[in-house]
Protein backbone atom coordinates (compact mmCIF):
# COMPACT_ATOMS: atom_id res chain seq x y z
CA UNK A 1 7.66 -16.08 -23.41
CA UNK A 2 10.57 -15.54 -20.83
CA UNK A 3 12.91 -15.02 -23.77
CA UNK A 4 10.73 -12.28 -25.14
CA UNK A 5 9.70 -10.74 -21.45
CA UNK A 6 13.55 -10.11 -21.00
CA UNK A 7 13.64 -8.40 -24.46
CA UNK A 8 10.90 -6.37 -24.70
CA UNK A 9 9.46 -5.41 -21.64
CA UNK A 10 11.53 -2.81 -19.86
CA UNK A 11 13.61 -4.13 -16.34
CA UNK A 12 13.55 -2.91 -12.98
CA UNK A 13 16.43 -4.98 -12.07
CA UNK A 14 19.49 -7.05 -13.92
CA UNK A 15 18.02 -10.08 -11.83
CA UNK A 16 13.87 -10.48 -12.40
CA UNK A 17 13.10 -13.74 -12.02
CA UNK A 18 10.33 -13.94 -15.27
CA UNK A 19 8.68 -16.42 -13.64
CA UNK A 20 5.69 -17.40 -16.49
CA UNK A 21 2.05 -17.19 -14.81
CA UNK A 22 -0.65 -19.28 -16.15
CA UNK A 23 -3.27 -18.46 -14.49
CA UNK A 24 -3.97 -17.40 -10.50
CA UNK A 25 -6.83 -18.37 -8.33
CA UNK A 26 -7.45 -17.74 -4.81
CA UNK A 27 -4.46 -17.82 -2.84
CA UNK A 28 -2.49 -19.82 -5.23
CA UNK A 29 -0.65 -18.86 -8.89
CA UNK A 30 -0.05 -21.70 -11.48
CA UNK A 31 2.70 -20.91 -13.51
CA UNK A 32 3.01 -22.58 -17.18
CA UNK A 33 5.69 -25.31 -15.76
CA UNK A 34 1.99 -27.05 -14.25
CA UNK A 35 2.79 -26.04 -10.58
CA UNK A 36 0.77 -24.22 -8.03
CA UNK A 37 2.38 -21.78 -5.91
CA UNK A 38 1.14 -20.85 -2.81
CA UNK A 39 1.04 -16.67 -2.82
CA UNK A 40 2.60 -15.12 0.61
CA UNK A 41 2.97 -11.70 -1.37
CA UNK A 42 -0.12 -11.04 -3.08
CA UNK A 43 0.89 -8.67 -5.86
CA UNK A 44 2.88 -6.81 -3.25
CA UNK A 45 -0.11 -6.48 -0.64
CA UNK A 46 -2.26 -5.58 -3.36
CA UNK A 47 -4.75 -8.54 -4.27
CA UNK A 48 -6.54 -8.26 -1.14
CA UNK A 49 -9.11 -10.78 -1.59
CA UNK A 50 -6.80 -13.09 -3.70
CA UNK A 51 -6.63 -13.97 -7.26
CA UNK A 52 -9.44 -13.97 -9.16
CA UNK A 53 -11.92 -13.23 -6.81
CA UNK A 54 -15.44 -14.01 -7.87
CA UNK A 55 -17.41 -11.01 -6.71
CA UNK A 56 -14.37 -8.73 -8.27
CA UNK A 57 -14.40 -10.65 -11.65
CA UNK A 58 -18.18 -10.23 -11.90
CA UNK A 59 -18.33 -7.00 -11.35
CA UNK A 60 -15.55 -6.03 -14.05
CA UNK A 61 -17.52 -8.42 -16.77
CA UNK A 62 -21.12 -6.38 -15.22
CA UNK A 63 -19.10 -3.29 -16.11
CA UNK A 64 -17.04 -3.83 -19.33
CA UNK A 65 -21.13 -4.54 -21.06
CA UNK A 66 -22.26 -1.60 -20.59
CA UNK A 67 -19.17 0.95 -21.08
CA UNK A 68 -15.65 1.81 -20.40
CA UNK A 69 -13.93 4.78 -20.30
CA UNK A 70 -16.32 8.13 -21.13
CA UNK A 71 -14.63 11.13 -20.23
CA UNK A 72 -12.06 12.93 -18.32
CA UNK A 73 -11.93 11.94 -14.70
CA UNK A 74 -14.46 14.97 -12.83
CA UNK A 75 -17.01 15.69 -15.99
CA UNK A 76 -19.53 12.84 -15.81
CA UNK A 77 -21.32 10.99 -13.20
CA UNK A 78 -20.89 7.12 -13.71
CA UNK A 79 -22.40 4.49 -11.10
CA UNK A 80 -19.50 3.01 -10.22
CA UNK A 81 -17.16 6.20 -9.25
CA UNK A 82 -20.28 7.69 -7.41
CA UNK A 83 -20.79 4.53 -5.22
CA UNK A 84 -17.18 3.93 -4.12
CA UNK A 85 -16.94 7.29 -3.29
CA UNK A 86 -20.13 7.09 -1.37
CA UNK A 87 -18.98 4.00 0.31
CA UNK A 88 -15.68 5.57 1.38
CA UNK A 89 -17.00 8.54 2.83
CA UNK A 90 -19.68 5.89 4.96
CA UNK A 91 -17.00 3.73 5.87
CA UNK A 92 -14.75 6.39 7.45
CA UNK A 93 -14.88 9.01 10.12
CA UNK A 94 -15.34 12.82 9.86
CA UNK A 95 -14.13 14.92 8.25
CA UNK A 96 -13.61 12.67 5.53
CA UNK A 97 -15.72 12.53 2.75
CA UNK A 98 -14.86 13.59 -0.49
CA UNK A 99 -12.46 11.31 -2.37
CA UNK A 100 -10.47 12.15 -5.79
CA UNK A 101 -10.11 8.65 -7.80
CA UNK A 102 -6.48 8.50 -9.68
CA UNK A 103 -4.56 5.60 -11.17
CA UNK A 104 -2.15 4.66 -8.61
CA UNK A 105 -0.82 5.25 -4.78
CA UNK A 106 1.88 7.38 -6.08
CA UNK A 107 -0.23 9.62 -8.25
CA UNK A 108 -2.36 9.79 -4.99
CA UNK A 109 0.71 10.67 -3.16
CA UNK A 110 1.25 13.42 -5.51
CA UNK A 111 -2.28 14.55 -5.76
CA UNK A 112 -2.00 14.85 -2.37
CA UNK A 113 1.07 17.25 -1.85
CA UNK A 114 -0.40 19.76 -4.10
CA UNK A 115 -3.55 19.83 -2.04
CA UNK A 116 -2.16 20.82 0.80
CA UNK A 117 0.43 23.29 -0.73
CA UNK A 118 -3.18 24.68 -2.28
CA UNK A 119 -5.21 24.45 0.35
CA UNK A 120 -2.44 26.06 3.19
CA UNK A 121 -0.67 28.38 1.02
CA UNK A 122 2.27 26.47 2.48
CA UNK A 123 5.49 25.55 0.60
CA UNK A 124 7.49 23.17 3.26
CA UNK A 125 6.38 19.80 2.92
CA UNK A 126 7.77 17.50 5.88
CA UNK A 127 8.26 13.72 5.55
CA UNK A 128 9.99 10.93 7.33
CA UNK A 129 13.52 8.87 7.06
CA UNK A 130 13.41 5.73 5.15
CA UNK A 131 9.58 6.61 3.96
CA UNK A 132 8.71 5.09 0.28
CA UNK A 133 5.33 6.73 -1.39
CA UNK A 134 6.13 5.60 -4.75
CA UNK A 135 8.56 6.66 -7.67
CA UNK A 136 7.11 9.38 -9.78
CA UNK A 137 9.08 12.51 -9.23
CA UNK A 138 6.45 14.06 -6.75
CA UNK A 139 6.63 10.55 -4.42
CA UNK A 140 10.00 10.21 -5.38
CA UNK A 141 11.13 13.65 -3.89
CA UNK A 142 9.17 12.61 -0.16
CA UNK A 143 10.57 9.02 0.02
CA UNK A 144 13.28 9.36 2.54
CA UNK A 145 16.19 6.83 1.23
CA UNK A 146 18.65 8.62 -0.54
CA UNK A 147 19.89 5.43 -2.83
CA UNK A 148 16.61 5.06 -4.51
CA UNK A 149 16.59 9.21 -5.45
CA UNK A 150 20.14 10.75 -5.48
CA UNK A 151 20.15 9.56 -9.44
CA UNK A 152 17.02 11.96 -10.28
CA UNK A 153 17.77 15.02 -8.64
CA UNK A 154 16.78 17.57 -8.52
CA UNK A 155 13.42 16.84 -6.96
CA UNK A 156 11.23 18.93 -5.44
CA UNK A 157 12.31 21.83 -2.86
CA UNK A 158 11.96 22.63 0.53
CA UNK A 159 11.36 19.01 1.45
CA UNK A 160 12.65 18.16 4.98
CA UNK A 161 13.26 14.69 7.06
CA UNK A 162 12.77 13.83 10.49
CA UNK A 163 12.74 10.44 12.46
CA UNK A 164 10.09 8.11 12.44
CA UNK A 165 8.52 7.47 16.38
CA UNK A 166 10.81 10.27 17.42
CA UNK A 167 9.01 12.76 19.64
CA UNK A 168 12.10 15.40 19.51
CA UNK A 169 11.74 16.15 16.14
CA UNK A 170 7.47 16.82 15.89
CA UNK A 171 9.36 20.38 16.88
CA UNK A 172 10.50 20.97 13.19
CA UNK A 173 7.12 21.01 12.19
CA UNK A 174 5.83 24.81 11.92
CA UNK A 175 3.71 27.48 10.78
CA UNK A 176 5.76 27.42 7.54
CA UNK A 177 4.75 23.67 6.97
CA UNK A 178 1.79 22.67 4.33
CA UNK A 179 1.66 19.03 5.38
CA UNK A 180 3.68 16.31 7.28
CA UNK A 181 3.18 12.92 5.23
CA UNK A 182 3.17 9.46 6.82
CA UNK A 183 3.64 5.93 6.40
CA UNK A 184 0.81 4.63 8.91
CA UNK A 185 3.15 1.52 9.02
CA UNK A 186 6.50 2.06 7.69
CA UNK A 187 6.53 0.19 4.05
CA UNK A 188 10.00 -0.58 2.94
CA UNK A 189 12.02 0.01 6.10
CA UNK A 190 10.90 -3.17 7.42
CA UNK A 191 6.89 -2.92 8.66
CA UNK A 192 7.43 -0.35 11.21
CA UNK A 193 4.50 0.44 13.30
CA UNK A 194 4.81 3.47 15.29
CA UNK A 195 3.20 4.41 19.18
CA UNK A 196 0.14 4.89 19.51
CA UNK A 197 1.33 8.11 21.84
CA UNK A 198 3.52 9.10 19.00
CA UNK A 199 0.96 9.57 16.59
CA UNK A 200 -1.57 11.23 18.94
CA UNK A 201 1.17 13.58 19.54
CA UNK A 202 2.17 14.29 15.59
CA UNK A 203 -1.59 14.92 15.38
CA UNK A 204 -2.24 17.84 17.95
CA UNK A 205 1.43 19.08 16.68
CA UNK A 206 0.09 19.27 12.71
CA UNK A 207 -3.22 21.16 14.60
CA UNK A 208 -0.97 23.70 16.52
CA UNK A 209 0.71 24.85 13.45
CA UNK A 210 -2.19 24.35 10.75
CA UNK A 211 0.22 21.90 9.20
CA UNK A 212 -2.28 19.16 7.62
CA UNK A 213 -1.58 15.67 8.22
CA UNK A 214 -1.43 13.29 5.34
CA UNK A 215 -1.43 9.65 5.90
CA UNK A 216 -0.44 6.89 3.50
CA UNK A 217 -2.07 4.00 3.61
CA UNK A 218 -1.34 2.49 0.30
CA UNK A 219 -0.25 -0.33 1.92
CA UNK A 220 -2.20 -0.72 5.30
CA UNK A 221 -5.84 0.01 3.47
CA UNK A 222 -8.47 -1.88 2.57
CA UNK A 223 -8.63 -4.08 5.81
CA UNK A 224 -4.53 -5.59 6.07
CA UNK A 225 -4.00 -4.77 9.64
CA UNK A 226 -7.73 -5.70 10.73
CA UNK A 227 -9.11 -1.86 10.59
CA UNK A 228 -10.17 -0.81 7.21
CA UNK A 229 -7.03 1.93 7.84
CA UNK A 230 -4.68 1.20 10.19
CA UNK A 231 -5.13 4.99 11.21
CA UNK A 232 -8.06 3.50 13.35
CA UNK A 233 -5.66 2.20 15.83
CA UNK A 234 -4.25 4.90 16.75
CA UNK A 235 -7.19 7.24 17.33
CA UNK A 236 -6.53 10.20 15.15
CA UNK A 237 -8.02 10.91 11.34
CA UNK A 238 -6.00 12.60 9.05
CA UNK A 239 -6.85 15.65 7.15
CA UNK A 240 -5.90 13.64 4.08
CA UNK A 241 -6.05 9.92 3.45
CA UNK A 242 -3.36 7.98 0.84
CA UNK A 243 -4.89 5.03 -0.69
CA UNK A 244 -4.12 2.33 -3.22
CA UNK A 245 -2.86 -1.16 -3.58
CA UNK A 246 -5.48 -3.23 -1.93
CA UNK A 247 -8.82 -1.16 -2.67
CA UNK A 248 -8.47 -2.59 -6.31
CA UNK A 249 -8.10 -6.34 -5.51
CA UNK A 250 -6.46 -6.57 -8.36
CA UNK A 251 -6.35 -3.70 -10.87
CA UNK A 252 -4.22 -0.28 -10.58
CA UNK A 253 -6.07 2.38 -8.67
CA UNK A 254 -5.32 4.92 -6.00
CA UNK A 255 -7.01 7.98 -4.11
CA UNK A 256 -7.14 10.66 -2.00
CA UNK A 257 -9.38 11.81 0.75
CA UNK A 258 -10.27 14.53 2.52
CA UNK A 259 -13.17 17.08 4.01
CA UNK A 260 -15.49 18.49 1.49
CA UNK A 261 -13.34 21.83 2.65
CA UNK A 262 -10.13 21.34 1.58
CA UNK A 263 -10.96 19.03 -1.60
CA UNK A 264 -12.77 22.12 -2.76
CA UNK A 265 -9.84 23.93 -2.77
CA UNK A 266 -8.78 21.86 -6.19
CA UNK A 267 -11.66 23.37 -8.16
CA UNK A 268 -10.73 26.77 -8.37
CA UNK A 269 -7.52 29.49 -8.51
CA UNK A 270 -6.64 27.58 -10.77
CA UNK A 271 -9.83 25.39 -11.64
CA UNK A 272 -8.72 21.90 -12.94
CA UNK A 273 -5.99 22.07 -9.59
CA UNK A 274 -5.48 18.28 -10.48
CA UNK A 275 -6.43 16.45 -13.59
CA UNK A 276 -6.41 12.72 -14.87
CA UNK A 277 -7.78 11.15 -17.50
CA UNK A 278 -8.52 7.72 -16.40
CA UNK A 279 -8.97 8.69 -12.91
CA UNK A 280 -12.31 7.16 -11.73
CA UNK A 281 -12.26 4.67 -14.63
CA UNK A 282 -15.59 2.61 -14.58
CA UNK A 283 -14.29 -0.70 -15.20
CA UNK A 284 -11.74 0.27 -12.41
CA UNK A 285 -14.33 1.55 -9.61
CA UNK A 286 -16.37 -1.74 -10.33
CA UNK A 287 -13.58 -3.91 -9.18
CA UNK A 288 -12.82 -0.99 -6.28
CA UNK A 289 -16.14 -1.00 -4.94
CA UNK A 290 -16.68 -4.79 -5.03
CA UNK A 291 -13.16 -5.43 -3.10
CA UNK A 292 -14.53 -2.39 -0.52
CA UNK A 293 -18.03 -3.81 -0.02
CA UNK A 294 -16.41 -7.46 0.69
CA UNK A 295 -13.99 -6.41 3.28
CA UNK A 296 -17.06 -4.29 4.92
CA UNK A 297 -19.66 -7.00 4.93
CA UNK A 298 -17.80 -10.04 5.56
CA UNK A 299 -15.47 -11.23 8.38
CA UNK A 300 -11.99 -10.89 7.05
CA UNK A 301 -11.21 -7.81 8.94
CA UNK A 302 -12.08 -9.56 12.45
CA UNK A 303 -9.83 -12.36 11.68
CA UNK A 304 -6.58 -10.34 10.48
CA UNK A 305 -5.47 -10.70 14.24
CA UNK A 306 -5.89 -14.54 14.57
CA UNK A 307 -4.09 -14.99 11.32
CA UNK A 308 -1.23 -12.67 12.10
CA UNK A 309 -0.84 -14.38 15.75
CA UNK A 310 -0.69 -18.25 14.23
CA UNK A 311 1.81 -16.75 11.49
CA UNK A 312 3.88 -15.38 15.13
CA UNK A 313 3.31 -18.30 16.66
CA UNK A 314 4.21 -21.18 13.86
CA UNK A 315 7.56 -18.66 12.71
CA UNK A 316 9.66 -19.84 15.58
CA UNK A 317 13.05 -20.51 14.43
CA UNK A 318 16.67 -19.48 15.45
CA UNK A 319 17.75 -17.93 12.13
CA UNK A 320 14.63 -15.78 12.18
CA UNK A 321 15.89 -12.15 14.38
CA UNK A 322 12.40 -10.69 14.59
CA UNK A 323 9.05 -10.33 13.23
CA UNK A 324 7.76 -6.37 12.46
CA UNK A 325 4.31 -5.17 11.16
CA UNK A 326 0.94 -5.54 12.14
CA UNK A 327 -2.22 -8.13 10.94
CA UNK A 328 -1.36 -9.62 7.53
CA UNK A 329 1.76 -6.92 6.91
CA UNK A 330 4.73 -8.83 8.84
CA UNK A 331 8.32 -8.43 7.93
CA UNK A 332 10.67 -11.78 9.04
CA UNK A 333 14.63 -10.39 10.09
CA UNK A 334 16.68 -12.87 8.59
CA UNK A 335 19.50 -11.33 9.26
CA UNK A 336 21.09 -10.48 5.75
CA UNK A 337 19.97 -9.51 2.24
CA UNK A 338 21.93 -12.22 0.66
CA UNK A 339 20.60 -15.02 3.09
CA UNK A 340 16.91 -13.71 3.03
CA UNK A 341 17.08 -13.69 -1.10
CA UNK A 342 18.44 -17.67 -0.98
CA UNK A 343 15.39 -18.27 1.44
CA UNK A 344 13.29 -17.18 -1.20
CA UNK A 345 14.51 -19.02 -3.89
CA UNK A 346 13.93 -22.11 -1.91
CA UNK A 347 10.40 -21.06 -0.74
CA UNK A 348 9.77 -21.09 -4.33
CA UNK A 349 11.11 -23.96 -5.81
CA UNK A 350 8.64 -26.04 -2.58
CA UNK A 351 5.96 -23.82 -4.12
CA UNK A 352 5.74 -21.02 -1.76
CA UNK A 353 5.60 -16.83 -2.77
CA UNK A 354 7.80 -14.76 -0.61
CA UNK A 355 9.44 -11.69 -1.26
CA UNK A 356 11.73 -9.02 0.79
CA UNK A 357 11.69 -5.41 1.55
CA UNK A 358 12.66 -2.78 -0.74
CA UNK A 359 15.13 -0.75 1.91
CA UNK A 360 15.94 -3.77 4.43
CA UNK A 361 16.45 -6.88 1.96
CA UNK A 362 17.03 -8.64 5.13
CA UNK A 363 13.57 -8.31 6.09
CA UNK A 364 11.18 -11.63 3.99
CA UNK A 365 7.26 -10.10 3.21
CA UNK A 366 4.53 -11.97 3.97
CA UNK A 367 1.40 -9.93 3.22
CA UNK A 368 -1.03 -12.32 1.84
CA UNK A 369 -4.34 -12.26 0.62
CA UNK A 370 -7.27 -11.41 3.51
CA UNK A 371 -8.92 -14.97 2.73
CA UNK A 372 -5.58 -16.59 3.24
CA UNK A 373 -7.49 -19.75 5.18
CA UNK A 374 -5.51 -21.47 8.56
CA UNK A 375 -4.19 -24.49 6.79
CA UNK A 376 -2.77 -22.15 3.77
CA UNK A 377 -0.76 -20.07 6.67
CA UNK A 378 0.53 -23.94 7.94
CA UNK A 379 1.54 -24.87 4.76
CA UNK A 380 3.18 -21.88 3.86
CA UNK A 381 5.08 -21.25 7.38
CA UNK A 382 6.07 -25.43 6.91
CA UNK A 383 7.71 -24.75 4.04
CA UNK A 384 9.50 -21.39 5.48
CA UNK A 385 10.78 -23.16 8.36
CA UNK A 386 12.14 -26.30 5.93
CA UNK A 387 13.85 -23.41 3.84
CA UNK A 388 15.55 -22.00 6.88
CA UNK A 389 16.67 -25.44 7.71
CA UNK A 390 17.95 -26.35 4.14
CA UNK A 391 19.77 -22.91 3.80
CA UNK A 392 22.67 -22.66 5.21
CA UNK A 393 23.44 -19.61 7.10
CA UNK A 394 25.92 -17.09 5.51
């Protein structure tokens, strides 16, 4: 299978590592060599209940009997869409309350952009150094590393950076600006969380100049940092919420949100302002709304901080720099790309999932699965610290 994954499926990079997967279950994968792997990744933050999660699972099988895809995302009303959307607008404060189902966090991303242009009249979109939304050309053009997009210019116009956390430059955002868009927690520059001040202050600034404030949470949403959106620790709402990733437990989705308002303004001059076809796929909002109504009704959220404070406390090493992020989204310095991908390889061949940042290689990810239990996070962070002893520095 490797032989023919290398051949036929298109690459991202001359070095995948085609690891085979047999099956995956919990917080564990079992690849076809008949070892378990213990998953510190979790599809990239997005299996948010782990692999294989009964209550997603059932709901997908519940679905796929009684039908699949229908119609063009917007035209019919299907259980499923209706009650996620419900849910959403329950689960989150005012003025949100109307959400547009897509396929993915980047099509969200993109989805979103043309909102606000539609909804302000607005052409200047304003985004953030080292920001990653995704990679269609839309996200693309707003992601704020200039290696990842120089290739695929041009991109869209009249997109402007300023710093992340940096108070002197909420001045650049004007009367001329549609939207400001923002990493909640900086993805792939390393976890960043910005100040609480900070963002109260990039909220009343978006207000002043009728700017609307867009907010990605791809990453941070459905429950990672112990809020459902890590927006709630910072006491703002944004005019329009990014989501994806971890509301499908498993299966590609993404969203936007935003007052009944400004979503309106989609429907009209010109009607169809966004369209997708698989948007709001049954099958898809099944698995959506059973991830969403797990993280609401059991405990998981209110034990995001105790997990993320024995992962601090057990990563104690002197080749480990730092430790960013928030909850279950924690980025591990060690010091060099090179050195941090060896780590990795080690972690896996003791059975352990890690990965590493997609700006700051140097940075290891661990953002596990919500139902990652206590001993899972000691057996994982044993075999970290045995990696970082075995590896010599370099």
């Amino acid at each position: 299978m490797q032989t023919d994954f290398f051949k036929f499926q298109a690459q991202t990079t001359p070095y995948a590592a085609g690891f085979e997967v047999e099956k995956a279950v919990g917080s564990y994968i079992y690849g076809k060599d008949g070892r378990r792997y213990l998953d510190f990744v979790a599809g990239v933050s997005a299996n948010t209940l782990g692999h294989s999660h009964p209550k997603i699972v059932n709901a997908i099988k519940e679905q796929a009997e009684k039908y699949l895809h229908v119609m063009v995302y917007g035209e019919y009303a299907q259980e499923k869409p209706v009650e996620l959307c419900r849910l959403l607008a329950e689960a989150t404060p005012d003025p949100l309350s109307v959400t547009y189902l897509v396929n993915s966090g980047a099509e969200a991303i993109d989805g979103s952009l043309k909102l606000a242009k539609r909804y302000t009249g607005r052409e200047e979109i304003i985004s953030f150094k080292n920001s990653y939304h995704g990679n269609t050309h839309g996200a693309l053009s707003v992601s704020g590393n200039e290696y990842h997009k120089r290739e695929y210019r041009p991109l869209l116009p009249m997109v402007s950076f300023i710093g992340f956390n940096e108070e002197k430059d909420l001045e650049k955002i004007t009367e001329r600006t549609a939207c400001v868009l923002l990493e909640t927690i900086q993805g792939a520059a390393g976890f960043l969380v910005p100040d609480k001040e900070y963002m109260q202050k990039l909220k009343r600034r978006c207000e002043e100049t009728g700017a609307l404030l867009i907010l990605d949470e791809i990453q941070p949403g459905f429950g990672r940092t112990g809020k459902l959106f890590a927006f709630e620790h910072f006491g703002i709402v944004p005019d329009i919420l990014v989501m994806g990733k971890g509301m499908g437990g498993g299966v590609p989705v993404g969203a936007f949100m935003a007052s009944e308002e400004i979503m309106k303004s989609l429907t009209h001059s010109p009607k169809l302002g966004h369209i997708t076809t698989f948007g709001g796929n049954p099958l898809i909002a099944a698995a959506s709304l059973a991830t969403l109504q797990e993280v609401l009704e059991s405990n998981l959220m209110e034990k995001v901080a105790e997990k993320e404070a024995l992962f601090r406390s057990l990563l104690i090493h002197p080749k480990i720099k730092n430790i960013n992020g928030k909850g279950l989204m924690l980025a591990v310095n060690l010091g060099s790309p090179e050195y941090t991908l060896e780590v990795a390889k080690r972690c896996m061949e003791k059975g352990l999932i890690v990965f590493w940042q997609l700006y700051r290689n140097e940075y290891m990810r661990i953002s596990p699965p919500l139902t990652l239990s206590k001993a899972e996070i000691e057996e994982g962070c044993k075999i970290i610290l045995e990696a970082l002893d075995e590896v010599e520095y370099f």
